[in-house]
Protein backbone atom coordinates (compact mmCIF):
# COMPACT_ATOMS: atom_id res chain seq x y z
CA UNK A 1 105.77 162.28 136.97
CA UNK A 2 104.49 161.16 133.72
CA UNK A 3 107.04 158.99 133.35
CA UNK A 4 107.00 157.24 135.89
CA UNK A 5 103.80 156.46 135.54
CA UNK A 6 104.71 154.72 131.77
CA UNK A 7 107.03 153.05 133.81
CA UNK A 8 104.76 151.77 136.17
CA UNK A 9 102.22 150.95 133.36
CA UNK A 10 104.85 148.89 131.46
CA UNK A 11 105.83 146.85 134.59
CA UNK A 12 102.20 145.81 134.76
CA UNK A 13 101.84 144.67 131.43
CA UNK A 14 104.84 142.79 131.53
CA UNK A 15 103.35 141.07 135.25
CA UNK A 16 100.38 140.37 133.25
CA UNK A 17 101.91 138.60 129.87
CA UNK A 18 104.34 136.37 132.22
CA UNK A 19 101.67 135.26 134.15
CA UNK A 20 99.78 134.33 131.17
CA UNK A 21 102.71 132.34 129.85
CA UNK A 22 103.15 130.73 133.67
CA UNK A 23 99.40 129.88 133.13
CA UNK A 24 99.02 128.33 129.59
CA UNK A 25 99.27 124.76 129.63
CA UNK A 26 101.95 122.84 128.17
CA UNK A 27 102.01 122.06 124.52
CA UNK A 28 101.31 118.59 123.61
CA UNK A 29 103.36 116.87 121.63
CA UNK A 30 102.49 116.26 118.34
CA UNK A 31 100.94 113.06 118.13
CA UNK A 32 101.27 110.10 115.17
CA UNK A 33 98.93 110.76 112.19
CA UNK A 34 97.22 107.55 110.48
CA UNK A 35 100.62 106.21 108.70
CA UNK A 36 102.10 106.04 112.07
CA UNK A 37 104.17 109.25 111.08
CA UNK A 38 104.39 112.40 113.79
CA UNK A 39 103.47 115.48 112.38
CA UNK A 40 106.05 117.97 110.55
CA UNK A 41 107.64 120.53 112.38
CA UNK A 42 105.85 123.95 110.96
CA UNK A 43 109.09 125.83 111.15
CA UNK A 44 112.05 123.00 110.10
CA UNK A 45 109.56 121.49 107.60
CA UNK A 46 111.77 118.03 108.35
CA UNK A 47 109.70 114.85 109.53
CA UNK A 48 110.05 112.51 111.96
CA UNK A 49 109.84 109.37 110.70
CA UNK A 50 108.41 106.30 111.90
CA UNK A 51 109.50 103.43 113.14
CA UNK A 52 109.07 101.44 109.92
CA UNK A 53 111.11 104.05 108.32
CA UNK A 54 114.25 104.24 110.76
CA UNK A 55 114.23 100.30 110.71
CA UNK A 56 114.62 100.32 106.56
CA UNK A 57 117.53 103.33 107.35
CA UNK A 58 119.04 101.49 109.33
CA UNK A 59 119.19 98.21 106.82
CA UNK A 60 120.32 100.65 103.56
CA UNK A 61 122.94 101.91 106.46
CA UNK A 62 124.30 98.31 106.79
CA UNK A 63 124.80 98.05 103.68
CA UNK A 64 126.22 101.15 102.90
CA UNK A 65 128.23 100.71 106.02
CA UNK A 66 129.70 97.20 104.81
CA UNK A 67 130.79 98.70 101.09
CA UNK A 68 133.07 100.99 102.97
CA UNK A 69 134.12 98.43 105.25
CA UNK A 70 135.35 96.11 102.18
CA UNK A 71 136.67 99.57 100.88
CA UNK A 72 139.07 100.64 103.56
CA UNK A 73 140.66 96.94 104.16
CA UNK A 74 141.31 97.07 100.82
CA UNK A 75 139.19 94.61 100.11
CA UNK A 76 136.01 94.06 97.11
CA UNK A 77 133.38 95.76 97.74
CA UNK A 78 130.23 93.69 97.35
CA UNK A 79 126.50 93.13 98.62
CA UNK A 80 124.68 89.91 98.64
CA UNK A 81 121.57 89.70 96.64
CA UNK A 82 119.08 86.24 97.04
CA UNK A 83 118.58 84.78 93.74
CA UNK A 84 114.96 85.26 92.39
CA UNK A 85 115.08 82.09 90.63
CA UNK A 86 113.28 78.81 89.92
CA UNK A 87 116.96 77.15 91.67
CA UNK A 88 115.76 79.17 94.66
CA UNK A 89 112.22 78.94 95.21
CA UNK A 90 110.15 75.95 96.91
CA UNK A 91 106.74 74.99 97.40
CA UNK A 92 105.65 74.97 101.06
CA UNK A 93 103.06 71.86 100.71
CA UNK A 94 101.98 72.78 104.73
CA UNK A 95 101.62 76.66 103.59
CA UNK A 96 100.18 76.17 100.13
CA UNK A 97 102.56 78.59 99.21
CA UNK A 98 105.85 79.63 97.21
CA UNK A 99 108.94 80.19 99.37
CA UNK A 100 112.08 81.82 98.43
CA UNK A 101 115.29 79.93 99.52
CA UNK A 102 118.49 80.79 101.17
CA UNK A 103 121.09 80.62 98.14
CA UNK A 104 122.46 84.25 97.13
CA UNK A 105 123.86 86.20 94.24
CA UNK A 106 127.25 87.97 95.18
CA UNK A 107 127.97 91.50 93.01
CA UNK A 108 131.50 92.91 93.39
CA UNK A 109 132.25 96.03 91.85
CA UNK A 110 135.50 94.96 90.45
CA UNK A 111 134.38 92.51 88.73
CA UNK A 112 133.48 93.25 85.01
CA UNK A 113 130.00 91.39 84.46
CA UNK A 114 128.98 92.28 88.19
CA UNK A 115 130.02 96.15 88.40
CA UNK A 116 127.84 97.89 86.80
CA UNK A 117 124.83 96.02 88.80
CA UNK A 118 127.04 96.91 91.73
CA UNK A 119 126.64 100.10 90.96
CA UNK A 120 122.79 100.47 90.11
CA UNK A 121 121.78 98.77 93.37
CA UNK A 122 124.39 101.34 95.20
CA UNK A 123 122.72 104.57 93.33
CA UNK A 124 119.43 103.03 94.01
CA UNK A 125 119.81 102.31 97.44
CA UNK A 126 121.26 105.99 98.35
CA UNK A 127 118.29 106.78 95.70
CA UNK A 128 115.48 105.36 98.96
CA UNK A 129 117.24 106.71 101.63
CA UNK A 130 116.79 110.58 100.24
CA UNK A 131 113.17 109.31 99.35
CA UNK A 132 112.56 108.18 103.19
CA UNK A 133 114.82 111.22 104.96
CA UNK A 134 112.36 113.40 103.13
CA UNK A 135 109.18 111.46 103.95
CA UNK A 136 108.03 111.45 100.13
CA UNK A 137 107.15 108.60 97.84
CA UNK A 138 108.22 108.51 93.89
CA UNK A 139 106.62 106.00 91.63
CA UNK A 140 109.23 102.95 89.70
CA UNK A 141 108.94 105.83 86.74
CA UNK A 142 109.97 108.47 88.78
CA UNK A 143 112.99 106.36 90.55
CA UNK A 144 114.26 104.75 87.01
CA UNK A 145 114.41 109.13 86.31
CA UNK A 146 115.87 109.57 89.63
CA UNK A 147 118.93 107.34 89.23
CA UNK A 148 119.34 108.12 85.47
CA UNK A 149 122.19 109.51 84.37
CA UNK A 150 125.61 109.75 81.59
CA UNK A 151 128.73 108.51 83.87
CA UNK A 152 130.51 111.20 83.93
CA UNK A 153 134.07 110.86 81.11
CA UNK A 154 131.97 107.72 79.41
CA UNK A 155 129.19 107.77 77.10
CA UNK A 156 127.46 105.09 79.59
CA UNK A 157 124.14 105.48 81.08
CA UNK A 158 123.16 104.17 84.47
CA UNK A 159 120.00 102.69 82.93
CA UNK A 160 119.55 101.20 79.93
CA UNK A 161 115.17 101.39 80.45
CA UNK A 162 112.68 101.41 83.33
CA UNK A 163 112.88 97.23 83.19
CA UNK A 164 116.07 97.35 84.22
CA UNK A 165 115.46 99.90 87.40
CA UNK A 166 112.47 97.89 87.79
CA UNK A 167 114.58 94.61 88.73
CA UNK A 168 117.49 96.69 90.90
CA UNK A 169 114.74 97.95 93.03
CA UNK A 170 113.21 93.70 93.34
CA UNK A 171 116.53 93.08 94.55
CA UNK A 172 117.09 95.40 97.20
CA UNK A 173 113.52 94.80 98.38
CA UNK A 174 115.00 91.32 99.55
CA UNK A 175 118.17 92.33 99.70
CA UNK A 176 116.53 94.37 102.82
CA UNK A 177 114.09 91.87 103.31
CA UNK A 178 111.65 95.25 103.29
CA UNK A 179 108.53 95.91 101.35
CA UNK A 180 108.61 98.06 97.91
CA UNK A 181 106.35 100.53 100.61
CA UNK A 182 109.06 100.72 102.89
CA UNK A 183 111.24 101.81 100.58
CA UNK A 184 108.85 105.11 99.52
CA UNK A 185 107.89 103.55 95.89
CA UNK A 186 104.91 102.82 94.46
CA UNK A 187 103.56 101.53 91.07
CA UNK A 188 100.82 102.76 88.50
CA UNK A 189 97.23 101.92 90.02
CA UNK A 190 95.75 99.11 88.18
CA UNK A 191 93.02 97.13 89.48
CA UNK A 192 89.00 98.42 90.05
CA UNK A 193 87.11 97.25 92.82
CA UNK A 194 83.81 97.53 93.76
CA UNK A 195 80.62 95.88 96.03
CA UNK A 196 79.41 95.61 99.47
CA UNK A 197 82.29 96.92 101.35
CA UNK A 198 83.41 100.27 102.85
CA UNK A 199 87.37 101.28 103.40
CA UNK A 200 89.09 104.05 104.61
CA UNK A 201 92.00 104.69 101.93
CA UNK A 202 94.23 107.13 104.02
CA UNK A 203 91.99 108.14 105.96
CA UNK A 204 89.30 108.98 103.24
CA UNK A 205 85.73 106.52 103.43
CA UNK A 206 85.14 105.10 100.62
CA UNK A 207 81.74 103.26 99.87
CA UNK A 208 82.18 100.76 96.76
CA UNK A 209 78.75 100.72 96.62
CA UNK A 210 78.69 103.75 94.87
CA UNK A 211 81.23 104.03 92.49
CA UNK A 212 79.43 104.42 89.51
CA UNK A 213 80.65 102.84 86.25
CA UNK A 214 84.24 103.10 87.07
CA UNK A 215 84.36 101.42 90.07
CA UNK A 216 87.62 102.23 92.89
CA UNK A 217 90.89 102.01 91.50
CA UNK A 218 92.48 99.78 93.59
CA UNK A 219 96.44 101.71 94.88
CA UNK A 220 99.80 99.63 94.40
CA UNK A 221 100.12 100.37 98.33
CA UNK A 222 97.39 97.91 100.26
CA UNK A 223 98.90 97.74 103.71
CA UNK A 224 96.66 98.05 106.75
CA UNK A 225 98.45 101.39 107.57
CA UNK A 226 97.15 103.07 104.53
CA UNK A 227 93.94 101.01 103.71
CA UNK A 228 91.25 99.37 106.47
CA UNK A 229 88.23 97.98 105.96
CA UNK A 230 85.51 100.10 107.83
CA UNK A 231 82.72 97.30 107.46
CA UNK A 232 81.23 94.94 104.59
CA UNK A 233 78.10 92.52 104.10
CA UNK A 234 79.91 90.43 101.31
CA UNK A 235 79.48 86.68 100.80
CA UNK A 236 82.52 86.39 98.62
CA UNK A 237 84.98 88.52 96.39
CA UNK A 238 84.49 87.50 92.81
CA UNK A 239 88.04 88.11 90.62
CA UNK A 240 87.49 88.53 86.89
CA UNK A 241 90.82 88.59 84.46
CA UNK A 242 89.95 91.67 82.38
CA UNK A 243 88.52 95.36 82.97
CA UNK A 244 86.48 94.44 79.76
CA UNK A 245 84.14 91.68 81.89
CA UNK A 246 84.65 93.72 85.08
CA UNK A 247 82.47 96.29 83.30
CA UNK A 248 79.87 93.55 82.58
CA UNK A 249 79.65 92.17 85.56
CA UNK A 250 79.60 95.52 87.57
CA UNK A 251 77.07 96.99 84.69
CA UNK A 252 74.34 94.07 85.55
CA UNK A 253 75.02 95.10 89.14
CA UNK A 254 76.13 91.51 89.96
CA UNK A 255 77.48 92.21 93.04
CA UNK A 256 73.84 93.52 94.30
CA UNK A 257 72.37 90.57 93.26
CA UNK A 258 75.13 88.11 94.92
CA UNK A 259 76.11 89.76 97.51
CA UNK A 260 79.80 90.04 96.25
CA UNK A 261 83.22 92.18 96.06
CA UNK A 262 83.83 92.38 92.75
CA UNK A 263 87.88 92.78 91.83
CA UNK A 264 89.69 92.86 88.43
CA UNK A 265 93.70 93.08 87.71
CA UNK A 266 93.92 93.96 83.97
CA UNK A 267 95.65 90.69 83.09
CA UNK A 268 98.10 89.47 85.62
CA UNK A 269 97.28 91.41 89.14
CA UNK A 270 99.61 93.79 90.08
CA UNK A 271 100.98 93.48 93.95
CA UNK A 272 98.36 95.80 95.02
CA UNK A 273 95.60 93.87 94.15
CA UNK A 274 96.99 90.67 94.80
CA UNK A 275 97.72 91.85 98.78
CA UNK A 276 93.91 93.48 98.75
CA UNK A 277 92.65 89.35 97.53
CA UNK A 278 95.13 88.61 100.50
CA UNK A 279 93.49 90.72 103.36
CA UNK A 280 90.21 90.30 102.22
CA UNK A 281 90.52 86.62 102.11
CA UNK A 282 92.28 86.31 105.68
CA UNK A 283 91.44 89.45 107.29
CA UNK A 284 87.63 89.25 106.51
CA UNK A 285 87.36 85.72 105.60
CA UNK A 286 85.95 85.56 102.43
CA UNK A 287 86.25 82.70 99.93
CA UNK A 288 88.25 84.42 96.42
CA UNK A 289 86.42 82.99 93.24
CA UNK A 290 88.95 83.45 89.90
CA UNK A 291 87.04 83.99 86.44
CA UNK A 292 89.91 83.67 84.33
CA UNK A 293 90.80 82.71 80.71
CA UNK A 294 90.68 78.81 79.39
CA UNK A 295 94.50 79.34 78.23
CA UNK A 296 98.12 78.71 79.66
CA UNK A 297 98.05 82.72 80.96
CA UNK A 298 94.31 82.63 82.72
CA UNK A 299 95.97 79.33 84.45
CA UNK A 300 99.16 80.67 85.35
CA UNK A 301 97.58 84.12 86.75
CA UNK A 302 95.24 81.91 89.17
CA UNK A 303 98.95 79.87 89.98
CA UNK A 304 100.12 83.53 91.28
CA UNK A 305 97.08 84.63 92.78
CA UNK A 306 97.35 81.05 94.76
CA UNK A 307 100.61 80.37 95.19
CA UNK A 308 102.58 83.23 94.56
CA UNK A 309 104.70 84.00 91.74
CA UNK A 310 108.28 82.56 91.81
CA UNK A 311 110.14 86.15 91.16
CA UNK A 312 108.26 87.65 94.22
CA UNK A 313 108.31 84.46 96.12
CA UNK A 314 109.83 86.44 99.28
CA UNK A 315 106.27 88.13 99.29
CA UNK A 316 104.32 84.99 99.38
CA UNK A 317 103.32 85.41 102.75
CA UNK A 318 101.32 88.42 102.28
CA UNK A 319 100.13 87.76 98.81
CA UNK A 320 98.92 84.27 98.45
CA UNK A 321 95.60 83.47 98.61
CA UNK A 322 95.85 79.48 99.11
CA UNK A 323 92.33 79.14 99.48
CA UNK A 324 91.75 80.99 95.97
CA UNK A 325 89.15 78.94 93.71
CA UNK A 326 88.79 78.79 89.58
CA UNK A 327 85.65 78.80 89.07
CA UNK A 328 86.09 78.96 84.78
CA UNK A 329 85.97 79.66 81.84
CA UNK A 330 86.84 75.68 81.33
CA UNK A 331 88.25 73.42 78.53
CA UNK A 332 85.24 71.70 79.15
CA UNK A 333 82.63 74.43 78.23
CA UNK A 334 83.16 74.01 74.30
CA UNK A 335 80.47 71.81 74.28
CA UNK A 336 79.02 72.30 77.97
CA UNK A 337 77.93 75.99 76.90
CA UNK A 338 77.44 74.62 73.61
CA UNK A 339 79.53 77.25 71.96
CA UNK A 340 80.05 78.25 68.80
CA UNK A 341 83.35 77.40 66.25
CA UNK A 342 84.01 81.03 66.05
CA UNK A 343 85.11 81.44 69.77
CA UNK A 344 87.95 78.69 69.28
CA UNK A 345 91.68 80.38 69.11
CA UNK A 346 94.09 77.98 67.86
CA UNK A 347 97.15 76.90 70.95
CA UNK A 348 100.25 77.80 69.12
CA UNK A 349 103.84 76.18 70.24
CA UNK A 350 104.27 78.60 73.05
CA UNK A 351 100.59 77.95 74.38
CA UNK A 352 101.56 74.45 74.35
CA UNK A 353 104.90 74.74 75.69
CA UNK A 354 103.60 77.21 78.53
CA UNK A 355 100.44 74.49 79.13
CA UNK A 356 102.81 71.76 79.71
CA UNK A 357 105.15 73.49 82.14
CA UNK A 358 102.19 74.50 84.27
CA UNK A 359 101.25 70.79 84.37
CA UNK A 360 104.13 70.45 86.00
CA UNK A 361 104.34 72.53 88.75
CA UNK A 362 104.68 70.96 92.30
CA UNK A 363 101.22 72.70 93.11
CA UNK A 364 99.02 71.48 89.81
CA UNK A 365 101.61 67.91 89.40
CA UNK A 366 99.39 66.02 91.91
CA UNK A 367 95.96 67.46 91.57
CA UNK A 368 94.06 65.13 89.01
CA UNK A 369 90.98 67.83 88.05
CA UNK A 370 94.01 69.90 86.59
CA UNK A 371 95.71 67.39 85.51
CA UNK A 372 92.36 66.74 83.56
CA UNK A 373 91.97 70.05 82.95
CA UNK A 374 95.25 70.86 80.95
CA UNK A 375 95.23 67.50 79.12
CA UNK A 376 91.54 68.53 77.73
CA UNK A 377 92.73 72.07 76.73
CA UNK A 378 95.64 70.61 74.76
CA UNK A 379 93.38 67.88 73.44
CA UNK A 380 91.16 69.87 72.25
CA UNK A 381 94.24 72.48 70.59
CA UNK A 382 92.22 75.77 71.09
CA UNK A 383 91.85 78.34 73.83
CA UNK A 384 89.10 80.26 75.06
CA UNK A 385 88.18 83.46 76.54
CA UNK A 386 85.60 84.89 79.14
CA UNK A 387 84.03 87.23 76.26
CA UNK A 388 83.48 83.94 74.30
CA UNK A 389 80.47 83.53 76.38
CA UNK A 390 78.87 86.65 74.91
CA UNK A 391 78.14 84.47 71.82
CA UNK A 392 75.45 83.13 73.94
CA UNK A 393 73.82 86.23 75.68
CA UNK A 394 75.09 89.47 76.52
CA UNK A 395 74.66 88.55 80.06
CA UNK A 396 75.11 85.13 80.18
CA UNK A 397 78.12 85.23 81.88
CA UNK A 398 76.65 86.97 85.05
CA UNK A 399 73.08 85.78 84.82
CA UNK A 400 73.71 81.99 84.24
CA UNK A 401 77.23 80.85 83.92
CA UNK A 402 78.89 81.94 87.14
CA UNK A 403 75.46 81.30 89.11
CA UNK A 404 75.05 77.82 88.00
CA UNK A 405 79.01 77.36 89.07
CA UNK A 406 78.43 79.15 92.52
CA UNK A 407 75.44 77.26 93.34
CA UNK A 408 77.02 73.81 92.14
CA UNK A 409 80.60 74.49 94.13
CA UNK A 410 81.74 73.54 90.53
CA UNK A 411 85.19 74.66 90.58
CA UNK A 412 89.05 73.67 90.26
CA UNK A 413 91.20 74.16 93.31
């Protein structure tokens, strides 16, 4: 009797749990997370990927696919690589901007001074498509590491140095006709930004308002996927060459006063802070002042923050600001500022060499002020720097110099 009465007791239970099961609504499914990426599975651990992702498989496929094509019709095995090159680049007068062109770089592995290239954009293709399978990101450091090895039976490495990786992974970025982003790397942060603006980096807010004497470091990855700008009461972003006047400007809390985003890109920008000029500039609509060097480099870093650079000119498109203004430090402000002898640096050949050459770029050739501008420099036979303006006041740059420019519109375009 007791017995059946466990019996009985079970059957209940069991009633009870199915119904409960019948009951419970159906899971959802996981939906996509900021980056456009679905959640991982808690039990495979394997993610699936977005549709940026499987579009960038799908190109390193093709290629991988065509090798092995060439391969089993016992044909060379090649890929087609556009040449980053002067030969191939063009300025789009309509756009403002530099434009890569259509003429490409063939690399057959049996081919002696092509092979080993060959081989290095092979390894670091296969290298991206392990990166993006397992939905992680490595840094150009970690992917020069990553491919680096001894062939095996020679005393050959794969890499001679990072520079070389560097320029494999260029090449299959328009190769692909992808983003560096799409293909899971990323570079070393450099670039600070701060002022009246809030953004969500990756899904974190982010006032830069209050970033203290640091400022945000601005990522290598700017894309509107990982950064978006919550809201902002700017006038303008303000670009200074160096961290070293960065600090002075953010110090004297210039960008209270103007009403400003204040950016810097240790010496030449890197991409990241060149695309963040980019969306600022067209997404927000706010005119990008340079405060560069009076030398061949402070003009040829405003050319790529314009224009775009001519080894990246595939990129253009996101990167160039053509609206971008120079607002200084002139050839002109020797005696303007009435400086001092002691801030004069002597132009050596290269200076001169490099000055010349930017003269005659299609985008400076027919603008007179430049024109003007470079002649003076090279007249005159000295550069100058920012900091030279210190000689005058420790704040002279923030307090005077680049009001008296904003307020006059006095500035090279």
């Amino acid at each position: 009797m007791a017995a059946k009465k466990k019996i009985l007791v079970k059957k209940k239970v069991r009633r009870k749990v199915k119904k409960k099961v019948a009951d419970k609504p159906a899971a959802k499914k996981s939906a996509p997370d900021r980056r456009g990426k679905t959640a991982r599975s808690p039990r495979s651990g394997s993610p699936v990927g977005s549709k940026r992702d499987k579009v960038t498989l799908t190109k390193i496929g093709a290629m991988g696919q065509a090798v092995v094509k060439s391969s089993l019709a016992q044909r060379d095995p090649h890929v087609d690589i556009p040449i980053r090159a002067v030969s191939n680049t063009r300025f789009n007068k309509q756009k403002r901007m530099l434009e890569m062109g259509s003429n490409k770089q063939r690399r057959n592995l049996f081919k002696l001074g092509q092979a080993r290239k060959f081989m290095q954009t092979v390894l670091l293709a296969k290298g991206c498509k392990e990166l993006i399978e397992a939905d992680k990101t490595l840094s150009l450091r970690g992917m020069y590491y990553k491919g680096l090895h001894t062939i095996a039976g020679t005393k050959e490495k794969t890499f001679n140095d990072q520079e070389e990786s560097d320029g494999i992974l260029e090449d299959l970025e328009v190769s692909l006709d992808g983003l560096r982003e799409e293909l899971h790397v990323f570079a070393k942060k450099r670039g600070t930004m701060v002022g009246n603006i809030t953004i969500v980096d990756n899904g974190d807010e982010i006032n830069c308002r209050r970033m203290g004497t640091g400022g945000y470091a601005v990522p290598s990855i700017c894309e509107p996927n990982v950064i978006q700008f919550k809201d902002h009461n700017a006038d303008f972003v303000l670009h200074v060459e160096k961290d070293t006047v960065w600090s002075r400007f953010n110090e004297d809390r210039f960008w209270e006063k103007h009403n400003c985003i204040l950016t810097e890109g240790s010496g030449q920008p890197p991409r990241g802070v060149r695309r963040l000029l980019q969306r600022l500039n067209t997404e927000l609509g706010l005119p990008v002042y340079c405060l560069l060097d009076c030398d061949p480099w402070g003009h040829y870093i405003y050319s790529v923050i314009k224009q775009g650079s001519i080894a990246l000119a595939f990129e253009s498109q996101r990167m160039a600001v053509p609206d971008a203004r120079f607002i200084g430090i002139r050839a002109q402000d020797y005696e303007r500022c009435e400086l001092s002898d002691d801030v004069r640096i002597d132009l050596n050949d290269r200076d001169k060499t490099r000055a010349k050459q930017i003269a005659n770029y299609p985008w400076f050739k027919d603008k007179r002020p430049w024109q003007r501008e470079i002649k003076r420099m090279l007249a005159n036979g000295f550069k100058m720097e920012v900091e030279s303006l210190i000689t005058k006041d420790i704040s002279y740059v923030t307090e005077t110099y680049v009001p008296e420019r904003l307020a006059a519109g006095d500035f090279l375009d």
